[in-house]
Protein backbone atom coordinates (compact mmCIF):
# COMPACT_ATOMS: atom_id res chain seq x y z
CA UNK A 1 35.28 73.01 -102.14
CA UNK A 2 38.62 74.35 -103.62
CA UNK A 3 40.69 72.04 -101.54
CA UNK A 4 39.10 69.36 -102.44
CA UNK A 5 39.35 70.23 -106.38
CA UNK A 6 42.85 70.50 -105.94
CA UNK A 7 43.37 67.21 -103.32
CA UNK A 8 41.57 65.61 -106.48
CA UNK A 9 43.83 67.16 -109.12
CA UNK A 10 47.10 65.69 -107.05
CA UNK A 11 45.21 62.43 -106.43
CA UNK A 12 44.85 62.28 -110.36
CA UNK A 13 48.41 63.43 -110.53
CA UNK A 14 50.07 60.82 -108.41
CA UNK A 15 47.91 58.39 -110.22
CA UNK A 16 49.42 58.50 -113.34
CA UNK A 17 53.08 58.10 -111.71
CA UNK A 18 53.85 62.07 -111.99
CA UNK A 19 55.64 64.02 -109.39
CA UNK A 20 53.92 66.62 -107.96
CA UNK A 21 57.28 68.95 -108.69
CA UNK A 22 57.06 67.97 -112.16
CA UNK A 23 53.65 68.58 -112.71
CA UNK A 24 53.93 72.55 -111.10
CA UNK A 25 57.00 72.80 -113.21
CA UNK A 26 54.80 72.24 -116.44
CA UNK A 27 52.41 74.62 -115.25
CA UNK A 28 54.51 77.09 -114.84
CA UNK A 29 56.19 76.79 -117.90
CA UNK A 30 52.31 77.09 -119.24
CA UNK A 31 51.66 80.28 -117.65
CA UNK A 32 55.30 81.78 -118.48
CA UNK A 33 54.56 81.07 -122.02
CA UNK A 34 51.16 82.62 -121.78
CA UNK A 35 52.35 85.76 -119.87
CA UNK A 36 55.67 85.84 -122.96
CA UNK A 37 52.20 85.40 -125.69
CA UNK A 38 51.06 88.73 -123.80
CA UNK A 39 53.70 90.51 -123.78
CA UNK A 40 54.21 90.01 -127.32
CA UNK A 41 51.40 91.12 -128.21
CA UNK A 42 50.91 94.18 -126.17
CA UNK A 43 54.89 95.25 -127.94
CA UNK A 44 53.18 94.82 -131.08
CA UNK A 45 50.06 97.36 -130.47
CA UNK A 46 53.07 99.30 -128.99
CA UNK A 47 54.68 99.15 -132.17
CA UNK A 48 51.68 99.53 -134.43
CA UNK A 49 50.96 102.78 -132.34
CA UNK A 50 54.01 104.05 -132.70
CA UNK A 51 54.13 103.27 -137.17
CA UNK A 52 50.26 104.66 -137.19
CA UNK A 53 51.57 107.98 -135.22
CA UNK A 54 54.75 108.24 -137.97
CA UNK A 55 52.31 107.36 -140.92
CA UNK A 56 50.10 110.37 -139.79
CA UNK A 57 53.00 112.83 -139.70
CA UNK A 58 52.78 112.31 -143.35
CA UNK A 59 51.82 113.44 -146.84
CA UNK A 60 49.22 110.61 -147.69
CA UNK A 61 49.63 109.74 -151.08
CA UNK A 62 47.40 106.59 -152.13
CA UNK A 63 50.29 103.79 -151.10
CA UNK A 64 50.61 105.43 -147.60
CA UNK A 65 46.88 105.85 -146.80
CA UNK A 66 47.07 102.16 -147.55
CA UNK A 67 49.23 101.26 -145.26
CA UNK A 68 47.97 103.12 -142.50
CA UNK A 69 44.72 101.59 -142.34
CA UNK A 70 46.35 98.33 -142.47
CA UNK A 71 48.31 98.99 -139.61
CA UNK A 72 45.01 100.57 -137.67
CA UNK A 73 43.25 97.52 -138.06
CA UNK A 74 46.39 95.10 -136.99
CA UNK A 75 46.23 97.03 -133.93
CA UNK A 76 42.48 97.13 -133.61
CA UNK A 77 42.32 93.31 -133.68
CA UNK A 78 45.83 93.08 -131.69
CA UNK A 79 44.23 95.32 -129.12
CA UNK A 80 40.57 93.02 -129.43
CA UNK A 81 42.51 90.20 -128.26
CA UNK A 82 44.59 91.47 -125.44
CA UNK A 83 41.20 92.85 -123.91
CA UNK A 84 39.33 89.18 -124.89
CA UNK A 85 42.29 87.38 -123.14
CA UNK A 86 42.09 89.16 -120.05
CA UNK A 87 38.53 89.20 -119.56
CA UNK A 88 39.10 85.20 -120.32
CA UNK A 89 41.81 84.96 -117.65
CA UNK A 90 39.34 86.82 -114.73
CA UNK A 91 36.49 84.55 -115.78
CA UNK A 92 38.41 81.58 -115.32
CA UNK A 93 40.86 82.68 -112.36
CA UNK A 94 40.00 80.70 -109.83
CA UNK A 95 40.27 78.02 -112.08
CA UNK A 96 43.17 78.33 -112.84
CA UNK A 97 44.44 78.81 -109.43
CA UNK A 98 42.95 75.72 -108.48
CA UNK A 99 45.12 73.96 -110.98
CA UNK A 100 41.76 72.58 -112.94
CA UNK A 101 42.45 75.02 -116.33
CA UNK A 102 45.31 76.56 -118.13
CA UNK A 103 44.59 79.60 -120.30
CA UNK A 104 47.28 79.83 -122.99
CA UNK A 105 47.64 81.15 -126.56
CA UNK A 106 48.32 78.69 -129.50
CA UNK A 107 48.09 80.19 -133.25
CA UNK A 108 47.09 83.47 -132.47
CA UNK A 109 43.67 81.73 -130.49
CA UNK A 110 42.82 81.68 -126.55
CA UNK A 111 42.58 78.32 -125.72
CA UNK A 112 41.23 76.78 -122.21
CA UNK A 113 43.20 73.82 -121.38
CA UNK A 114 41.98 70.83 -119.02
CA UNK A 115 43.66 67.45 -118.25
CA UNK A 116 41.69 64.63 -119.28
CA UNK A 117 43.19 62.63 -116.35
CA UNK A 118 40.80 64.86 -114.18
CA UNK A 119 38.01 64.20 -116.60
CA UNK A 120 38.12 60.22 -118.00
CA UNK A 121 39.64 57.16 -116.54
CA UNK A 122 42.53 55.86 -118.98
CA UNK A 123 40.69 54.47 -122.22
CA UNK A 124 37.28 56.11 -121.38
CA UNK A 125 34.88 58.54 -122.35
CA UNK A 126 32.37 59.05 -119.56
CA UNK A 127 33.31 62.01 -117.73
CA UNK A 128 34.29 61.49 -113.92
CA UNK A 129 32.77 63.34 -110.81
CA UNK A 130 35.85 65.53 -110.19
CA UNK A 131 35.41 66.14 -113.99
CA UNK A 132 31.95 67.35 -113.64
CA UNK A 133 32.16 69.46 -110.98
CA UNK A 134 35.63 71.05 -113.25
CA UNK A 135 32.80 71.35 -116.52
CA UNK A 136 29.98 72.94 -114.60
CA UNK A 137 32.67 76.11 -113.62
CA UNK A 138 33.49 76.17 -116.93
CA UNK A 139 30.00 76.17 -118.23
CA UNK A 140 28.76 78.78 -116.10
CA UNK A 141 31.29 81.34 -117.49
CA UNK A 142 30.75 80.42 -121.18
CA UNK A 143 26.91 81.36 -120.55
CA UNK A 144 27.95 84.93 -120.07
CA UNK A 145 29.68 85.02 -122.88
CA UNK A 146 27.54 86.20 -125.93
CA UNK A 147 28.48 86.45 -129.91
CA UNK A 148 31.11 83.80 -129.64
CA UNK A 149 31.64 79.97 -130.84
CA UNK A 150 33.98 77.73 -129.14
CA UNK A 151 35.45 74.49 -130.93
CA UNK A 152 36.34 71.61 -127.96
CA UNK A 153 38.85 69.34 -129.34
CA UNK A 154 40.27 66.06 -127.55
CA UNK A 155 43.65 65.62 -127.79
CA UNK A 156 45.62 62.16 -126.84
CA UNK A 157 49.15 61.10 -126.08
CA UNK A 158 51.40 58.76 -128.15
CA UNK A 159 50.20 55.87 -126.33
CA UNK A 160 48.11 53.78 -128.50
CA UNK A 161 44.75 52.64 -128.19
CA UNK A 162 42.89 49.49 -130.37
CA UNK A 163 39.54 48.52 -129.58
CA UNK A 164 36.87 47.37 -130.52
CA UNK A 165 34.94 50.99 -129.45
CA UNK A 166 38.20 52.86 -130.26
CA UNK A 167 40.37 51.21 -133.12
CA UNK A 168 42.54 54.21 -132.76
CA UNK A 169 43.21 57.47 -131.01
CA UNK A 170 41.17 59.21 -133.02
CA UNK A 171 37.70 58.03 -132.35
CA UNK A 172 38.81 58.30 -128.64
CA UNK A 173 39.79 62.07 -128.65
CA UNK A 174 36.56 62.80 -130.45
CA UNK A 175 34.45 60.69 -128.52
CA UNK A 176 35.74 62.55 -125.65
CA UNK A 177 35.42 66.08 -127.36
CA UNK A 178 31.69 65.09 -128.35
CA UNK A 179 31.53 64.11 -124.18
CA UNK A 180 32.36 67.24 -123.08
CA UNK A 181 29.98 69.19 -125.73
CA UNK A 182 27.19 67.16 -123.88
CA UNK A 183 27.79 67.99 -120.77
CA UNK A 184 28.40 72.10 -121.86
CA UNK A 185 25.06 71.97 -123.21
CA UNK A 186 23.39 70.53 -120.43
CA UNK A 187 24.68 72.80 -118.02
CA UNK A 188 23.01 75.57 -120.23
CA UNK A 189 25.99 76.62 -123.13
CA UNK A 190 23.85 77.02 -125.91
CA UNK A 191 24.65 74.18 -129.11
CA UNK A 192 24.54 76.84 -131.57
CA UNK A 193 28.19 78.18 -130.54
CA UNK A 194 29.78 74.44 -129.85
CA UNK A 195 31.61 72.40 -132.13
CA UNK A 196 33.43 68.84 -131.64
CA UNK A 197 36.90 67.67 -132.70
CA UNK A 198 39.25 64.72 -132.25
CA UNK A 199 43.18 65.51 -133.04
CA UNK A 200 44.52 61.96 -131.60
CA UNK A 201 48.32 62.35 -130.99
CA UNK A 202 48.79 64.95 -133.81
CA UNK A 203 48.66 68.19 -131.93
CA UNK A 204 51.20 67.80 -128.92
CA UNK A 205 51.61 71.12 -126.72
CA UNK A 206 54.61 69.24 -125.32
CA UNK A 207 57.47 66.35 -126.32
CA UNK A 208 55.51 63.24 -125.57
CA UNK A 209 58.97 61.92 -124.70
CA UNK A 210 58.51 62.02 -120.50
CA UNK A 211 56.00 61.51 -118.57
CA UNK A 212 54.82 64.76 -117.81
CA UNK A 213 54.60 66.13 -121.86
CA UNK A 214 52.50 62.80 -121.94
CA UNK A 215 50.15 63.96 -119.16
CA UNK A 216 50.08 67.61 -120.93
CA UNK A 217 48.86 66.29 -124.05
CA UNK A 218 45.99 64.15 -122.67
CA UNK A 219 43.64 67.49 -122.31
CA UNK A 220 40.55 69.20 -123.76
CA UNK A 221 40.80 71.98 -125.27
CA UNK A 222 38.21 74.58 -125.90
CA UNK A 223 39.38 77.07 -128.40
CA UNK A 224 37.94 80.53 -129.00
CA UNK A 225 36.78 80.45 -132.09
CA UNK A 226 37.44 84.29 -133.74
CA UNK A 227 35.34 85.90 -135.62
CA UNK A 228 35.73 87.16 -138.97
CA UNK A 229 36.35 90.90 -138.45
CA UNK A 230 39.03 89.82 -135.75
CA UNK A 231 41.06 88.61 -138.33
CA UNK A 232 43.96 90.33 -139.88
CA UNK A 233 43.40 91.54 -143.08
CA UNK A 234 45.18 89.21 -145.84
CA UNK A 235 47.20 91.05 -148.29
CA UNK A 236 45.83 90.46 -151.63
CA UNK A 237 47.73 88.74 -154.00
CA UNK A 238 48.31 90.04 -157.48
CA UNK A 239 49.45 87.79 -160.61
CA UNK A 240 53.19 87.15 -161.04
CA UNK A 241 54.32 89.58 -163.94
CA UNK A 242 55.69 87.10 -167.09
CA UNK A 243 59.09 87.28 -167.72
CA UNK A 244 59.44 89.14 -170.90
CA UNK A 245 61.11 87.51 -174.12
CA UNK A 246 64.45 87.49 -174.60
CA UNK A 247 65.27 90.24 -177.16
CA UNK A 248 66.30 88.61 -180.15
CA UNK A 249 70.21 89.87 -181.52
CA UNK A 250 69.76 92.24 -184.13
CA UNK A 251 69.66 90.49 -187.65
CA UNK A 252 72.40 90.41 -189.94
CA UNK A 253 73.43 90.48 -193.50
CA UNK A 254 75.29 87.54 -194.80
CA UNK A 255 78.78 87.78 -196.44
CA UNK A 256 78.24 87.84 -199.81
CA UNK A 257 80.61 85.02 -201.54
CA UNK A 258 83.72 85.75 -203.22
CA UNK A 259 83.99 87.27 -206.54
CA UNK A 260 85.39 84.14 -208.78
CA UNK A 261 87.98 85.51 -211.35
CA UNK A 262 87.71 86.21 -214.50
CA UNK A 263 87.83 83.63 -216.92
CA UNK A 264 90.52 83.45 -219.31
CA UNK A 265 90.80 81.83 -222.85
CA UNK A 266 93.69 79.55 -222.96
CA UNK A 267 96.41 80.51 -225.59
CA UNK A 268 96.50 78.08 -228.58
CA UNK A 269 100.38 76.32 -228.27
């Protein structure tokens, strides 16, 4: 079963004209970037550890009690979504092994990445067999997955499409999006936490100028929607304080005119 997956996925692969050293190349550069995303983030719970600790140390006035439950719950939701993305990574693992799914990070959110070369013919929506077979693994960890929504969005490449089904990229990324939802929901994800998008050719994850960015950018992606209390707490913002006035110069008192001389009476000649 996973040799044939993967015969499929370099069947697909030659298909479209790409190397088979090219296309491992991209993934790896996917999974470095991923592994760099968690790396990052694990320094900064280091780091919030490490201000939280100093903070503590402290005589809490107001301001500084402040601060330190800021930084607890940057780290709280830092350390929320180190744990989510490796639970996310063992779920999908052989998945990704398989070269069917890349798990990345974009924007702070755990995304699941799949090529739509393994799941649509060039133009079309109907998913293929291969593509099935890629949805149904999929599915089957999203049902154990409780409390959570998940947004697929279809995503295109440059190339442009004009129709009479699709006049654009647009209605074909969402048409494929809306595709994929189906199928989720038929293999048992429940509606309630699925959502549909189309991007087109507006969202790249790679240069669309070779042909492997091109075949990056043709995917699904199904983005982990966060919940509310995941999110970093927003500072609030506070009114700008008006400038105040110029001072005005101090007023003052005019010159008083010059004293005109005295008149005198002319002397009679």
């Amino acid at each position: 079963m996973k040799r044939a997956a993967i015969l499929a996925v370099l069947l697909s692969v030659t298909a479209c004209g790409i190397p088979k050293s090219q296309y491992d190349a991209a993934i790896q550069e996917e999974q470095r970037k991923a592994k760099e995303q968690h790396d990052a983030d694990a320094k900064a719970l280091a780091d919030a550890s490490s201000k939280i600790m100093a903070l503590e140390g402290q005589q809490t006035d107001a301001e500084t009690k402040a601060q330190l439950e800021e930084l607890r719950a940057q780290k709280a939701a830092a350390d929320a979504r180190a744990r989510l993305f490796d639970d996310f990574v063992k779920k999908f693992q052989k998945m990704v092994d398989a070269g069917k799914l890349d798990i990345t990070t974009r924007r702070g959110q755990i995304v699941l990445a799949l090529a739509t070369d393994v799941l649509f013919d060039q133009g079309k929506t109907e998913i293929k067999p291969e593509g099935k077979t890629a949805l149904e693994e999929v599915a089957a960890a999203l049902k154990g997955v409780s409390g959570r929504r998940f947004q697929v969005a279809g995503h295109t490449d440059t190339y442009p499409i004009k129709t009479k089904e699709f006049p654009s990229n647009w209605e074909l990324s969402n048409a494929r999006a809306l595709a994929v939802v189906k199928l989720l929901i038929e293999k048992g994800v429940k509606p309630e936490s699925l959502s549909a998008a189309g991007y087109a050719e507006f969202d790249p994850a790679q240069s669309n100028g070779s042909p492997t960015g091109r075949a990056k950018n043709r995917r699904i992606e199904i983005v982990l929607v966060p919940n509310i209390e995941e999110l970093v707490k927003i500072p609030e913002l506070r009114p700008a304080t008006p400038p105040k006035p110029p001072t005005p110069p101090p007023a003052t008192t005019a010159p008083k005119p010059p004293t005109p001389p005295p008149a005198t009476t002319a002397k009679k000649p």
